[in-house]
Protein backbone atom coordinates (compact mmCIF):
# COMPACT_ATOMS: atom_id res chain seq x y z
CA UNK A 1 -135.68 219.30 -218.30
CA UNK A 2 -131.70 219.88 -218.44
CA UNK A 3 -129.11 218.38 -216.47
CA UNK A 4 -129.35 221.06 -213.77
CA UNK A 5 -132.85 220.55 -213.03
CA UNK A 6 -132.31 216.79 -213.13
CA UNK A 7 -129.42 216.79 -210.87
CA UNK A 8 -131.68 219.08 -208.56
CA UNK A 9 -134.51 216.54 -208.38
CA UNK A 10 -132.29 214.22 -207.47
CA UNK A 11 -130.58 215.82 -204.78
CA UNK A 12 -133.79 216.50 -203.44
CA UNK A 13 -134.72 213.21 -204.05
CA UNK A 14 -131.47 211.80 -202.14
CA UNK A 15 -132.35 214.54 -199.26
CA UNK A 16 -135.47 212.95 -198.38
CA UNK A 17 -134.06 209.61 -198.04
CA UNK A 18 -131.27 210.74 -195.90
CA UNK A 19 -133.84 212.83 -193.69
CA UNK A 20 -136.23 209.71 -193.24
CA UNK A 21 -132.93 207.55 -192.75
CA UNK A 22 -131.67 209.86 -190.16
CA UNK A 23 -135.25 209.60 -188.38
CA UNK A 24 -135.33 205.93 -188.38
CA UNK A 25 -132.07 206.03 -186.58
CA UNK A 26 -132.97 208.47 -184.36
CA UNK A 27 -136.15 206.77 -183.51
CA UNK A 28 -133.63 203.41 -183.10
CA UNK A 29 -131.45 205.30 -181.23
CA UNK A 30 -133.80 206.77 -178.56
CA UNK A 31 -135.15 202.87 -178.45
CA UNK A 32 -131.54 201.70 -177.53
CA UNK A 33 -130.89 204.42 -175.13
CA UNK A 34 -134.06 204.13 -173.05
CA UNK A 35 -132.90 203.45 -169.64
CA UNK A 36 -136.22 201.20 -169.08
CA UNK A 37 -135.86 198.31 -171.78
CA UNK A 38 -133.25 199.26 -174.07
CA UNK A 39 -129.52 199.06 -173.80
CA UNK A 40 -128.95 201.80 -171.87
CA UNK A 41 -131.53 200.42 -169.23
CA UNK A 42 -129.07 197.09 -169.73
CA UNK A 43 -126.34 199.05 -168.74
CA UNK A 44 -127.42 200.57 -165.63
CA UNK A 45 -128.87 197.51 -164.27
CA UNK A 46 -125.00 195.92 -165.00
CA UNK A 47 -123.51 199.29 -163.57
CA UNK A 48 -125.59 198.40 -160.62
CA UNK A 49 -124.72 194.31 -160.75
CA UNK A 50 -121.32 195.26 -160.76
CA UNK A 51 -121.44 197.73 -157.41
CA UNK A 52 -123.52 194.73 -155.74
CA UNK A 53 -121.30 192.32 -156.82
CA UNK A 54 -117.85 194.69 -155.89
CA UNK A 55 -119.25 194.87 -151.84
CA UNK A 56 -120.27 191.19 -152.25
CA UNK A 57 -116.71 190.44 -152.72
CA UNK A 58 -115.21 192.82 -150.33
CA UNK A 59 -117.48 191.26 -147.56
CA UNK A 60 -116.45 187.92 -148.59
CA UNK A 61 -112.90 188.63 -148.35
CA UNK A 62 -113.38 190.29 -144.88
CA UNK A 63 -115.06 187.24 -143.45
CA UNK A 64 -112.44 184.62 -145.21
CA UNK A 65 -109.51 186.83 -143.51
CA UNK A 66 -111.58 186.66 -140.27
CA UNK A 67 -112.20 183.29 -140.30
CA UNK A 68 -108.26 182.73 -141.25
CA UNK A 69 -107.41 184.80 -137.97
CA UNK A 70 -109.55 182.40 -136.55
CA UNK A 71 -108.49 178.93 -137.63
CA UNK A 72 -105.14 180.57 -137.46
CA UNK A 73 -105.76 181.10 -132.99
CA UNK A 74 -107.49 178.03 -132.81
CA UNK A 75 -104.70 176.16 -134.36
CA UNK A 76 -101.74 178.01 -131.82
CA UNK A 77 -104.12 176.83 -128.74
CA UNK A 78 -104.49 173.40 -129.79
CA UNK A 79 -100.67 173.27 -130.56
CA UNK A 80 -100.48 175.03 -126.52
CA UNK A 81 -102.79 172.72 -125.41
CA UNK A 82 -101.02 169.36 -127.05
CA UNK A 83 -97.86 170.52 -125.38
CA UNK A 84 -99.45 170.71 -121.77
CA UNK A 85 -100.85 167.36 -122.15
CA UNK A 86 -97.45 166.04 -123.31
CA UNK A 87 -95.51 167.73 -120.28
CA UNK A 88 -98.85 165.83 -118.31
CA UNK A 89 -98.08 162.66 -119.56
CA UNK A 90 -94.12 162.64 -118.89
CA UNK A 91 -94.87 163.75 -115.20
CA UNK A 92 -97.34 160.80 -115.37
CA UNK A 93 -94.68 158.36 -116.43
CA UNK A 94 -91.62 159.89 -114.46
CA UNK A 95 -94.00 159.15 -110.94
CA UNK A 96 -94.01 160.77 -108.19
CA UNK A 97 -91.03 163.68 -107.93
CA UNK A 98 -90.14 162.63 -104.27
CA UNK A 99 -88.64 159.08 -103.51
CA UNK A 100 -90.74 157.16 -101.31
CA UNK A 101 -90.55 156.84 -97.12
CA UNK A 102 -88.77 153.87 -97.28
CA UNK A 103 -90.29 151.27 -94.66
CA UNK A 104 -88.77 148.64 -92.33
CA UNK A 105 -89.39 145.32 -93.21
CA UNK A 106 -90.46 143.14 -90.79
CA UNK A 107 -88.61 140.26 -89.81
CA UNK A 108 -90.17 136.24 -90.27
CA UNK A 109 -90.86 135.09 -86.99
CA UNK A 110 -88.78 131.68 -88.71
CA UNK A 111 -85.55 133.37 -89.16
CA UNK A 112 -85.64 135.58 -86.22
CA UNK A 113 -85.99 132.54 -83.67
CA UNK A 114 -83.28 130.77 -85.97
CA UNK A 115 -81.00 133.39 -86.01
């Protein structure tokens, strides 16, 4: 056999290994890429996750500003309602806003037959 033939045998030799290589990671391939329990499957159920998880967090935020708006109104009517209460309580304490009828007093019978 000469060199030519040798180097021929070989290259064929070195072809078939590369063919039934490039099967095998094919064959992996196509495993990893199957959308039902390989990687690519993985993928779209984290693509998916992530969309669930994105209007999760938008909702979330929606109802935190909401209830923020909320504390925020109950907060301005308590301060409101505080303040009527105080202007209550110093009308309370100032009494009554007309003077009172004054009234004639009425005289000891002692000192008026002594007088």
């Amino acid at each position: 056999m000469t060199i030519a033939q040798l180097l021929q045998v070989v290259l064929i030799a070195f072809t078939i290994g590369l063919s039934g290589f490039c099967f095998m990671l094919a064959r992996r391939l196509r495993k990893l890429n199957d959308l039902e329990t390989g990687l690519g499957g993985a993928i779209a159920v984290m693509t998916s996750e992530i969309g669930r998880l994105e209007k999760s967090i938008l909702l979330a935020k929606a109802e935190a500003t909401a209830a923020t708006q909320a504390l925020a109104d109950e907060i301005e009517r308590a301060k409101q309602e505080r303040a009527f209460w105080m202007l209550q309580q110093k009308f309370a304490e100032a009494g009554p806003s007309r003077p009172a009828r004054l009234q004639r007093r009425r005289r000891r019978e002692g000192t008026v037959a002594n007088a």
